[in-house]
C-alpha atoms as a PDB file:
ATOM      1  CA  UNK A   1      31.005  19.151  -4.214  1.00  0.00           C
ATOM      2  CA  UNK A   2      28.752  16.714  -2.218  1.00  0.00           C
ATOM      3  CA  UNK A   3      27.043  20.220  -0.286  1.00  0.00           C
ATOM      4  CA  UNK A   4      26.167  21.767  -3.714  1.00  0.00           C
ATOM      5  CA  UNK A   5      23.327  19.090  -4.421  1.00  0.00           C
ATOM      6  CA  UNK A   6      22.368  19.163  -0.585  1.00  0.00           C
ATOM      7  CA  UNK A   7      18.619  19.906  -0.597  1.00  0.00           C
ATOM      8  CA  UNK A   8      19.116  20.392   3.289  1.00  0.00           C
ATOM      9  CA  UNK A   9      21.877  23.719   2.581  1.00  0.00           C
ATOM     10  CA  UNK A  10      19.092  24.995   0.824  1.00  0.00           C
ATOM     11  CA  UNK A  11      17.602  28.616   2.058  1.00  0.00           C
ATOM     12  CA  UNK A  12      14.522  27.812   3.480  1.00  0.00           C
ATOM     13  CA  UNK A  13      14.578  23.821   3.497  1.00  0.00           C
ATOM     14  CA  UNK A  14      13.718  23.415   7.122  1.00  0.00           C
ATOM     15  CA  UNK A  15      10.817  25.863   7.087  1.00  0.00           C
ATOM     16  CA  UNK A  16       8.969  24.564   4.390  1.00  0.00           C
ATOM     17  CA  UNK A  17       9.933  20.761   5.483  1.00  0.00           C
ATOM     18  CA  UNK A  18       7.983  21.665   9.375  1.00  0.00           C
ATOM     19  CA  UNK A  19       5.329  23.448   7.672  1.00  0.00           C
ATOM     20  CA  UNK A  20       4.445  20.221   5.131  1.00  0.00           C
ATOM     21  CA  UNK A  21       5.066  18.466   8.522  1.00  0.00           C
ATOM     22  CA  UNK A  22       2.656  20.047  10.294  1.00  0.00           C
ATOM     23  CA  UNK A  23      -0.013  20.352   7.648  1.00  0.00           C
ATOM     24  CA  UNK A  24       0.165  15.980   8.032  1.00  0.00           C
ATOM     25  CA  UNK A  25       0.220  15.122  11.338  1.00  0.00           C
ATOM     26  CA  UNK A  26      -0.944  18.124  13.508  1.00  0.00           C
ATOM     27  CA  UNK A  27      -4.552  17.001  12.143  1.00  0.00           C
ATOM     28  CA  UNK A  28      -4.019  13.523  13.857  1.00  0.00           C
ATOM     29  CA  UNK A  29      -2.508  14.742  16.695  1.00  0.00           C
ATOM     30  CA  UNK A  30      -5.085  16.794  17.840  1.00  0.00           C
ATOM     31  CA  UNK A  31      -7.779  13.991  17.134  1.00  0.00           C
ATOM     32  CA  UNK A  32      -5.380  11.343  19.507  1.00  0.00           C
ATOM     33  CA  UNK A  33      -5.223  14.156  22.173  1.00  0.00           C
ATOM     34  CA  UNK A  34      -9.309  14.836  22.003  1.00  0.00           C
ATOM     35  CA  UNK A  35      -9.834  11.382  22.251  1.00  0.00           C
ATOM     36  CA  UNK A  36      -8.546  11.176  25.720  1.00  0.00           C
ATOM     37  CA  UNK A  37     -11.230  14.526  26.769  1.00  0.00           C
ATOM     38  CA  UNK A  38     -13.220  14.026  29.527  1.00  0.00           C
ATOM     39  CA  UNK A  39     -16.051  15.879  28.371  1.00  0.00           C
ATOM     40  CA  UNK A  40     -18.452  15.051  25.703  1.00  0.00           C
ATOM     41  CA  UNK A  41     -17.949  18.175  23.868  1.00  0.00           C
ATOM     42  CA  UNK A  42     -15.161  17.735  20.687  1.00  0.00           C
ATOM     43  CA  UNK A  43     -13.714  21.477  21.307  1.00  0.00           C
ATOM     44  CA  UNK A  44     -14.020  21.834  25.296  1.00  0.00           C
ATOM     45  CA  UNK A  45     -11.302  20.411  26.995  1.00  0.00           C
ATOM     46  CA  UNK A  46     -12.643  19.368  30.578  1.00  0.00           C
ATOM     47  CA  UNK A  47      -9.620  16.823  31.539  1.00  0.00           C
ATOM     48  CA  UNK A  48      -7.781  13.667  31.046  1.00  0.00           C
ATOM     49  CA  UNK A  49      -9.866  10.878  30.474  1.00  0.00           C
ATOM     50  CA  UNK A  50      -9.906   6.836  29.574  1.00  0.00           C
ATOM     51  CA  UNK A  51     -13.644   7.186  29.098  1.00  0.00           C
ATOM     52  CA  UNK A  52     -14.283   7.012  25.625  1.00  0.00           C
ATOM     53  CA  UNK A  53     -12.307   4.340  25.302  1.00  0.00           C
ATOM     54  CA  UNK A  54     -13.808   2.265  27.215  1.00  0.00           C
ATOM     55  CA  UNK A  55     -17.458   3.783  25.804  1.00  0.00           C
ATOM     56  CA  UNK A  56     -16.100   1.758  22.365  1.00  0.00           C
ATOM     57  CA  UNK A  57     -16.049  -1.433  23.900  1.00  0.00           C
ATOM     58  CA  UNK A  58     -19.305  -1.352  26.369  1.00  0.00           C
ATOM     59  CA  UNK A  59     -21.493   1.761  24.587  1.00  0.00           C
ATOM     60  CA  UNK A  60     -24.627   1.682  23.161  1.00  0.00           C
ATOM     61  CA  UNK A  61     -22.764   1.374  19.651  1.00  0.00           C
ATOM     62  CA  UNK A  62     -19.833  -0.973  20.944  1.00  0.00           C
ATOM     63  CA  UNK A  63     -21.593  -3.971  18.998  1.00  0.00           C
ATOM     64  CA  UNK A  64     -21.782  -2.107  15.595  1.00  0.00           C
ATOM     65  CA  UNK A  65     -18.151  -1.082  15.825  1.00  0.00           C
ATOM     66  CA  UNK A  66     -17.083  -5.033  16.896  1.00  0.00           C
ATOM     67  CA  UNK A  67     -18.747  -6.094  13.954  1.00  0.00           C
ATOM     68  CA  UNK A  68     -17.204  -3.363  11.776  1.00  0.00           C
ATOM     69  CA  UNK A  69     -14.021  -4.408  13.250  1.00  0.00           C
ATOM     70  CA  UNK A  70     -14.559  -8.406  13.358  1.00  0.00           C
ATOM     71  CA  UNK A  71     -14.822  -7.945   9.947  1.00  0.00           C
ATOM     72  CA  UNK A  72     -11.779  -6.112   8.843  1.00  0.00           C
ATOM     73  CA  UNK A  73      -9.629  -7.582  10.567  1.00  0.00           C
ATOM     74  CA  UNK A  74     -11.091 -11.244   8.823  1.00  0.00           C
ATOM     75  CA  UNK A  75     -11.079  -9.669   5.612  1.00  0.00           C
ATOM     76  CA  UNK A  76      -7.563  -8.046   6.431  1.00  0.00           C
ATOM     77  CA  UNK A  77      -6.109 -11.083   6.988  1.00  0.00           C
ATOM     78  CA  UNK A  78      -7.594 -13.252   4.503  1.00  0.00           C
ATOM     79  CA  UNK A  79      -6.461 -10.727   1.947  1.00  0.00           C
ATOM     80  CA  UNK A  80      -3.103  -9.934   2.646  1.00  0.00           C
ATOM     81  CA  UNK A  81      -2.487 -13.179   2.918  1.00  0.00           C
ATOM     82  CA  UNK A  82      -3.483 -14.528  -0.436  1.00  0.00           C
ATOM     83  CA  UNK A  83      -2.560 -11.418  -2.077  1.00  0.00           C
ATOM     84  CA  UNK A  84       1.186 -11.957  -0.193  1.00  0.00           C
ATOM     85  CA  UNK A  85       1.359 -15.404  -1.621  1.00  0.00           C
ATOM     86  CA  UNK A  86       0.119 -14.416  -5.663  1.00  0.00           C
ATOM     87  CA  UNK A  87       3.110 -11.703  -5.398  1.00  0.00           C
ATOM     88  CA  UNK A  88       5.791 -14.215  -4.479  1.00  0.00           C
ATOM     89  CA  UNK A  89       4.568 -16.231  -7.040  1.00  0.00           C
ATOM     90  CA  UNK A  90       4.433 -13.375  -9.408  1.00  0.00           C
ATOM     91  CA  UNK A  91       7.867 -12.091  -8.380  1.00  0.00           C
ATOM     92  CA  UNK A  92       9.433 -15.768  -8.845  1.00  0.00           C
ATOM     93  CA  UNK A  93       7.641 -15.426 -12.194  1.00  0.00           C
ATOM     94  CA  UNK A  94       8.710 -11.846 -13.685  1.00  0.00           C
ATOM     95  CA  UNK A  95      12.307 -11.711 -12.005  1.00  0.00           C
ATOM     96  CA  UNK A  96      13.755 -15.845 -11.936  1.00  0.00           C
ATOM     97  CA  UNK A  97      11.364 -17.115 -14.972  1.00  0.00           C
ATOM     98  CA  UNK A  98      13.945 -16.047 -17.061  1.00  0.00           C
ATOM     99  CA  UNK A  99      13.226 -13.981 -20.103  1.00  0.00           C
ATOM    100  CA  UNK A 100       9.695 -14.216 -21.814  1.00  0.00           C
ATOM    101  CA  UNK A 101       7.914 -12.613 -23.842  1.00  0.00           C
ATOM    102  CA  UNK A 102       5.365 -10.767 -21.884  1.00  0.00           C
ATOM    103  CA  UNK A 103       7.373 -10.269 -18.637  1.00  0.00           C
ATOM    104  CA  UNK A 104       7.279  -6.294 -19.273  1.00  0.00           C
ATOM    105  CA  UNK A 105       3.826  -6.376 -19.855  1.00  0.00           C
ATOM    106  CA  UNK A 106       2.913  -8.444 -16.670  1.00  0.00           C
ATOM    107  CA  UNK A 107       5.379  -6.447 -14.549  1.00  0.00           C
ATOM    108  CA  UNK A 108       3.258  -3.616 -15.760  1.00  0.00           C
ATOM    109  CA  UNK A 109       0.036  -5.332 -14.805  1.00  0.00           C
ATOM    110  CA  UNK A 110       1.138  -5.809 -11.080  1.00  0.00           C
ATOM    111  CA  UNK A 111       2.051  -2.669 -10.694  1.00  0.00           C
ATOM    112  CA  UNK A 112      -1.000  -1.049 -12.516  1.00  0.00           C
ATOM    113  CA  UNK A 113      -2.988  -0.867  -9.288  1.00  0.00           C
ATOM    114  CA  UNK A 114      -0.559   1.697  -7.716  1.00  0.00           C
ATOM    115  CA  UNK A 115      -1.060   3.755 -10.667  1.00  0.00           C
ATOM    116  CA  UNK A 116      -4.300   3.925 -11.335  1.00  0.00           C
ATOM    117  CA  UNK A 117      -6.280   6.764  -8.604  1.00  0.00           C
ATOM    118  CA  UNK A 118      -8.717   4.752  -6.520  1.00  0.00           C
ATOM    119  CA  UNK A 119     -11.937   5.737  -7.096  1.00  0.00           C
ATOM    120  CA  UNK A 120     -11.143   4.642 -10.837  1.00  0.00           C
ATOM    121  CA  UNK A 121     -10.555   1.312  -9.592  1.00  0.00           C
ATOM    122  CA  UNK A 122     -13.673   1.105  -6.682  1.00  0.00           C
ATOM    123  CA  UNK A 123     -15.907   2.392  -9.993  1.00  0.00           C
ATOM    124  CA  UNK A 124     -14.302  -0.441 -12.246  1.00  0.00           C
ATOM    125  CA  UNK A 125     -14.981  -3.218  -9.400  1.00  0.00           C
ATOM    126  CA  UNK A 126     -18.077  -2.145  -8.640  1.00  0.00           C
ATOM    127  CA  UNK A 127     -19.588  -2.299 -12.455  1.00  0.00           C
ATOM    128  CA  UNK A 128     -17.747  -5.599 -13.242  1.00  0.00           C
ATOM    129  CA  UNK A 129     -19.329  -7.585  -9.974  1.00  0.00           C
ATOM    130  CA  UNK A 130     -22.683  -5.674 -11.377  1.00  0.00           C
ATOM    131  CA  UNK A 131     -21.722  -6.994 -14.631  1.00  0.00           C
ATOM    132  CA  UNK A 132     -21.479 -10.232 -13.821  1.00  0.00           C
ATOM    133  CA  UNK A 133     -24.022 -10.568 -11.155  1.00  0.00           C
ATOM    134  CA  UNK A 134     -22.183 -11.052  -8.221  1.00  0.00           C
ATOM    135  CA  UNK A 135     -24.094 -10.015  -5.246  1.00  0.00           C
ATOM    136  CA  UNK A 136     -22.396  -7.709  -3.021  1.00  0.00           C
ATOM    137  CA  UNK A 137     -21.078  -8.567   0.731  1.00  0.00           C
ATOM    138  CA  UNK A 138     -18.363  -9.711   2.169  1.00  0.00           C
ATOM    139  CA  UNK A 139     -17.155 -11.345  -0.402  1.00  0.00           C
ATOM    140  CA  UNK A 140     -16.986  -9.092  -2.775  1.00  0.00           C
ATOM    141  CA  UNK A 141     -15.127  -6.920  -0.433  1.00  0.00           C
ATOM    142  CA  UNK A 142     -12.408  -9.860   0.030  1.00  0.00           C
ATOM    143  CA  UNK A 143     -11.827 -10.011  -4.112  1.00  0.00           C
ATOM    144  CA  UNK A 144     -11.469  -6.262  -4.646  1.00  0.00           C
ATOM    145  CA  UNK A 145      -8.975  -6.541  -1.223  1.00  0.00           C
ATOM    146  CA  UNK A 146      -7.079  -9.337  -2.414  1.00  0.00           C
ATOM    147  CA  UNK A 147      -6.934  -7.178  -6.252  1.00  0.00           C
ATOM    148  CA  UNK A 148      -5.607  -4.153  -4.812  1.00  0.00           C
ATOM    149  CA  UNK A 149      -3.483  -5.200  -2.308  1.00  0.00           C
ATOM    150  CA  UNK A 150      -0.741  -7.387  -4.469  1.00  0.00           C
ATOM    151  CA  UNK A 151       1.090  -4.725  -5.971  1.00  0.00           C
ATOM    152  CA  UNK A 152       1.708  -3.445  -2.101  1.00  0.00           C
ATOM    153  CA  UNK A 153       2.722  -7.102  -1.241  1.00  0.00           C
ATOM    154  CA  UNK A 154       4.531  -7.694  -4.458  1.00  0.00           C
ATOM    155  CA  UNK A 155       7.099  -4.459  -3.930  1.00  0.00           C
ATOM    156  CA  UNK A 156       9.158  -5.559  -1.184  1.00  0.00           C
ATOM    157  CA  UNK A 157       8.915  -9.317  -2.088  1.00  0.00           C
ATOM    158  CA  UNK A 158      10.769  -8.257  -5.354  1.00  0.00           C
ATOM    159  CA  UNK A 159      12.760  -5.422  -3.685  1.00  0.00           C
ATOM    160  CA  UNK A 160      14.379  -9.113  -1.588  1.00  0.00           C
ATOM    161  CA  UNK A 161      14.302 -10.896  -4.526  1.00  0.00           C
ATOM    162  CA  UNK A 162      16.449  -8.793  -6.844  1.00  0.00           C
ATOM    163  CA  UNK A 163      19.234  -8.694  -3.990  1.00  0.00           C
ATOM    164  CA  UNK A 164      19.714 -12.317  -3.695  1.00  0.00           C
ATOM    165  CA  UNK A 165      22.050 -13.817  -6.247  1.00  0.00           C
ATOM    166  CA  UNK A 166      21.034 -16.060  -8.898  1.00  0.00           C
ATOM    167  CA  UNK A 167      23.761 -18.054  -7.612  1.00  0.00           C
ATOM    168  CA  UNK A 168      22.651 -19.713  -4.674  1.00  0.00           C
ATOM    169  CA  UNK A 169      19.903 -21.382  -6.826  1.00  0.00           C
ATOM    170  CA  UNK A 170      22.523 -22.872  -8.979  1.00  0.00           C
ATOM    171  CA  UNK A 171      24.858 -23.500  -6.446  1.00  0.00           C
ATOM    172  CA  UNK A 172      21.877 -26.085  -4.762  1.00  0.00           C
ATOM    173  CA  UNK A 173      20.720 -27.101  -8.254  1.00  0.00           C
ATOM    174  CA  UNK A 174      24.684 -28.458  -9.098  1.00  0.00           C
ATOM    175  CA  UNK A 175      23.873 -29.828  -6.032  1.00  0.00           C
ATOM    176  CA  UNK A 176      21.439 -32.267  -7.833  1.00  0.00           C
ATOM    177  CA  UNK A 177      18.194 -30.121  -6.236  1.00  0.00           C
ATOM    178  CA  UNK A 178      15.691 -29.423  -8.660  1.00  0.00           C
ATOM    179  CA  UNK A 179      14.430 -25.983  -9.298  1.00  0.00           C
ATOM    180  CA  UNK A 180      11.372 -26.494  -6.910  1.00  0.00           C
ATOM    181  CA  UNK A 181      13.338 -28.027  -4.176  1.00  0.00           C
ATOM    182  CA  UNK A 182      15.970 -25.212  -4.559  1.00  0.00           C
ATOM    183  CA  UNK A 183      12.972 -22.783  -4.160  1.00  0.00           C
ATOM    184  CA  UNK A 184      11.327 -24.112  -1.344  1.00  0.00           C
ATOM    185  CA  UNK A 185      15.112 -24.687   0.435  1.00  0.00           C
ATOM    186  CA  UNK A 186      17.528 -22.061  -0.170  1.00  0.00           C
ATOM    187  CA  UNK A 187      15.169 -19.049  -1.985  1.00  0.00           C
ATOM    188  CA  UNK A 188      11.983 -19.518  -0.221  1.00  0.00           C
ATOM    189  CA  UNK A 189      13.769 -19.049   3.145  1.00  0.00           C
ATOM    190  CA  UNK A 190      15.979 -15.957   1.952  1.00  0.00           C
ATOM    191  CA  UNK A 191      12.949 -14.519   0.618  1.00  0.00           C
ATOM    192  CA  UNK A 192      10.922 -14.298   4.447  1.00  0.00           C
ATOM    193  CA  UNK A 193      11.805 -10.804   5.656  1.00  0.00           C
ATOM    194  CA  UNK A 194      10.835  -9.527   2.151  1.00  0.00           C
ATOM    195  CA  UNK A 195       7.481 -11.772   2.362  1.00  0.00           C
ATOM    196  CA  UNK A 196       6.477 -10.418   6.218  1.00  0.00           C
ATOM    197  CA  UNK A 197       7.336  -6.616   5.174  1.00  0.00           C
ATOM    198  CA  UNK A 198       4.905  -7.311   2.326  1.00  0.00           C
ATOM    199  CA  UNK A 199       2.039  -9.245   4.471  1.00  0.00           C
ATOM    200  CA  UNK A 200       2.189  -6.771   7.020  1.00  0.00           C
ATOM    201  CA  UNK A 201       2.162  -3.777   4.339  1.00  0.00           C
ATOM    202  CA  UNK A 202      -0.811  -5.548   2.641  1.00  0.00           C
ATOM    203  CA  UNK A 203      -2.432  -5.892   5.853  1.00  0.00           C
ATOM    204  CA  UNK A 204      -2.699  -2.359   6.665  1.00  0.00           C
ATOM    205  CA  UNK A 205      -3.569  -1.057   3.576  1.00  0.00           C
ATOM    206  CA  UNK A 206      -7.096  -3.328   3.694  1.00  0.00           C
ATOM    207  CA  UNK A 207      -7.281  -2.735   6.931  1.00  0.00           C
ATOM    208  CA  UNK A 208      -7.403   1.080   6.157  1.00  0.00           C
ATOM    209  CA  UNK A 209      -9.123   0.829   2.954  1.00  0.00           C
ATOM    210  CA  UNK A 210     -12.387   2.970   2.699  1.00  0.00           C
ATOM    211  CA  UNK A 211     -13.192   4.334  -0.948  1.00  0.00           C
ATOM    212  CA  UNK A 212     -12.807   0.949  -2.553  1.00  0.00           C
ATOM    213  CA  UNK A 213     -14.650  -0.776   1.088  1.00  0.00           C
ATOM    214  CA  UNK A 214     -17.708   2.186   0.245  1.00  0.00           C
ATOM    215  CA  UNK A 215     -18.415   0.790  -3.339  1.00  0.00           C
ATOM    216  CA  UNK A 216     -18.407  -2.982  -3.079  1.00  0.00           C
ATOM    217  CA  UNK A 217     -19.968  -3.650   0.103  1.00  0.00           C
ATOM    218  CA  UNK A 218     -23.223  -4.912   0.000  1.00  0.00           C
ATOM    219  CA  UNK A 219     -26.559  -3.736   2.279  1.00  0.00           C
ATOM    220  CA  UNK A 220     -26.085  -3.841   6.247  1.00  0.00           C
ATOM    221  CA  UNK A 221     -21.946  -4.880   5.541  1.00  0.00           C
ATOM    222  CA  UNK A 222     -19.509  -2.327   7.337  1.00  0.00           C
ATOM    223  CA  UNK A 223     -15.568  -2.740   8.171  1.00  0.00           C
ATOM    224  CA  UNK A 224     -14.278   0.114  10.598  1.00  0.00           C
ATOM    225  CA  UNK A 225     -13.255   2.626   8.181  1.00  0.00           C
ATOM    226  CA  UNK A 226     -17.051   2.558   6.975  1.00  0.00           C
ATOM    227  CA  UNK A 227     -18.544   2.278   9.925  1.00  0.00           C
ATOM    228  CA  UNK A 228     -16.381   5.318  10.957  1.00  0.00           C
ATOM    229  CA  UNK A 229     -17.507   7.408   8.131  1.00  0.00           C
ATOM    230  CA  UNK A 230     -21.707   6.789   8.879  1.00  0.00           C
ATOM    231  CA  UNK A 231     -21.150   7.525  12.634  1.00  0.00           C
ATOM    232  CA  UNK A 232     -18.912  10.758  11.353  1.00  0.00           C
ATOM    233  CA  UNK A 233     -22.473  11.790   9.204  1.00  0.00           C
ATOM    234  CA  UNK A 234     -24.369  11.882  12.092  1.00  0.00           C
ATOM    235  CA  UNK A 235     -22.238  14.164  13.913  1.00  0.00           C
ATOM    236  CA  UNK A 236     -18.704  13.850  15.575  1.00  0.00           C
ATOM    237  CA  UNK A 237     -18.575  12.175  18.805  1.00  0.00           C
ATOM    238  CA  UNK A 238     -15.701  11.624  21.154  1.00  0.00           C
ATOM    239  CA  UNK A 239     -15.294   8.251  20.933  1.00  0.00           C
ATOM    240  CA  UNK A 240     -15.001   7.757  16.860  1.00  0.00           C
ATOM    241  CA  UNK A 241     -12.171  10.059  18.101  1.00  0.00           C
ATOM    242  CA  UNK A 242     -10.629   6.855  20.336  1.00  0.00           C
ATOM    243  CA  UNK A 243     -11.284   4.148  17.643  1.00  0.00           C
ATOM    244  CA  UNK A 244      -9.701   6.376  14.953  1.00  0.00           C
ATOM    245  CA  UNK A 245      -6.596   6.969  17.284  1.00  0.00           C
ATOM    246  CA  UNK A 246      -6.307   2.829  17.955  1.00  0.00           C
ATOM    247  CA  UNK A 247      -6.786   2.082  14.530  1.00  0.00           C
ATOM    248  CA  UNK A 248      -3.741   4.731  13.979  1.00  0.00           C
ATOM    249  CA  UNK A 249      -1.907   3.368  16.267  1.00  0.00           C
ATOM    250  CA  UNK A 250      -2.567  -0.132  14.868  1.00  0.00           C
ATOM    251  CA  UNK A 251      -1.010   1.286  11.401  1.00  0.00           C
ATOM    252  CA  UNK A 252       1.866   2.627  12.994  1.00  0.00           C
ATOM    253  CA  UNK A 253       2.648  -0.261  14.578  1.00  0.00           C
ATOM    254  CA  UNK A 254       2.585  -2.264  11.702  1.00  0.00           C
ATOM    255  CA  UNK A 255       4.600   0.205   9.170  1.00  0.00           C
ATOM    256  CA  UNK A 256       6.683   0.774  11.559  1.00  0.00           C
ATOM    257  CA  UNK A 257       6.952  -3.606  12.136  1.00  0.00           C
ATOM    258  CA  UNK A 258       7.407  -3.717   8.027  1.00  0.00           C
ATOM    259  CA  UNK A 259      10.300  -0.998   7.745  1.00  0.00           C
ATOM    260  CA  UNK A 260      11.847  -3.072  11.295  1.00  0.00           C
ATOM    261  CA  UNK A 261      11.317  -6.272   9.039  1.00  0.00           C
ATOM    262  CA  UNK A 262      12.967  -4.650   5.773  1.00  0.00           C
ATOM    263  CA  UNK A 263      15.640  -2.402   7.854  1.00  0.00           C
ATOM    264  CA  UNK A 264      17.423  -5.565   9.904  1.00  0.00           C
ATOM    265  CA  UNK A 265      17.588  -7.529   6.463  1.00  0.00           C
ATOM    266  CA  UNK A 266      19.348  -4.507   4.277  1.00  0.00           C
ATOM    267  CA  UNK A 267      21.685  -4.398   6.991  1.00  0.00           C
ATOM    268  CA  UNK A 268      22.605  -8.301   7.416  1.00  0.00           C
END
């Protein structure tokens, strides 16, 4: 009876599931394999090669992209980690506050962000810091980082929190702990793996981040993913080919670290 709802018995399943494969990753496949081309051209293959590589770090535009980088990483950072913090807070809020009255409504303002298509929210950022008067820069790239990132942080901080049982608060409260003591000691602690897998998923996606990065940056500020895209206008060069392979391989590695994180704690 199991078989009959079975998308993988299905006539056709495994075609279509290689072809939507293929449509994803061949693209980035192709760039990570021209990125190790020995010749200049970006359609001539003329042998292996480490040489764009290390044209990134010593070229004539290796300072632009360490500055691009310098900065996302800070911003990166600096953003998942206060955006990881206001979700734990939030999620100790909406799910152990107990019941109140506009716990809906803020669950629905966390998760708004996730909703909402990008470019509506780099538009809305960019008029309110106009709005207001904020001059653009770094800064303003941080607060629109920070903004967007917490509902990313704030899904597997909940996902943890929802599987660990009221009780073990009570049980250290009857205990004589109060609530903040039983936070910090017994949920705080159970809480961790849900906490990395949500700092390291915050920390790629403003690492990545380009559309909302494009709007609020101010004059003569890049990250990578900018400073990729105004190399890119001026034609396509072998080695925006190498930093867009390591800063793939930097995602995968940390997705990859965040489903590690959330994988070994489902399974304790």
């Amino acid at each position: 009876m199991a078989a009959k709802y079975d998308l993988r018995v299905f006539p056709g399943f495994r075609a279509v599931t290689l072809f939507c494969l293929a449509i994803l990753y061949a693209p980035l496949v192709i760039v990570t394999i021209y990125s190790f081309n020995a010749s200049p051209s970006i359609t001539n293959w003329d042998g292996v090669s480490l040489r764009w590589y290390v044209d990134v770090f010593t070229g004539p535009d290796s300072e632009k992209f360490k500055y691009a980088a310098r900065n996302s990483f800070i911003i990166a950072i600096i953003a998942a980690t206060v955006a990881t913090c206001i979700a734990t807070l939030a999620a100790t809020a909406i799910l152990r506050g107990g019941r109140f009255r506009l716990r809906t409504v803020s669950f629905g303002l966390v998760s708004l962000p996730l909703m909402v298509p990008e470019i509506v929210t780099a538009v809305a950022t960019l008029i309110f810091f106009n709005a207001i008067g904020f001059d653009r820069g770094l800064l303003t790239i941080l607060l629109a980082h920070i903004a967007f990132c917490i509902p990313f942080a704030y899904l597997p901080i909940s996902a943890r929190m929802q599987g660990i049982e009221a009780t073990y608060e009570q049980a250290a409260m009857d205990l004589y702990a109060t609530r903040t003591l039983a936070f910090r000691r017994v949920l705080l602690p159970l809480m961790t793996p849900g906490i990395v897998s949500g700092f390291l998923l915050a920390f790629i996606v403003s690492l990545d981040d380009f559309i909302i990065t494009n709007f609020v940056k101010g004059a003569g500020v890049e990250t990578l993913p900018t400073a990729i895209f105004g190399a890119v206008k001026q034609g396509i060069k072998p080695n925006i080919m190498a930093i867009s392979t390591m800063l793939l391989g930097i995602s995968v590695v940390m997705v990859t670290l965040s489903w590690l994180v959330s994988r070994r704690d489902a399974t304790k």
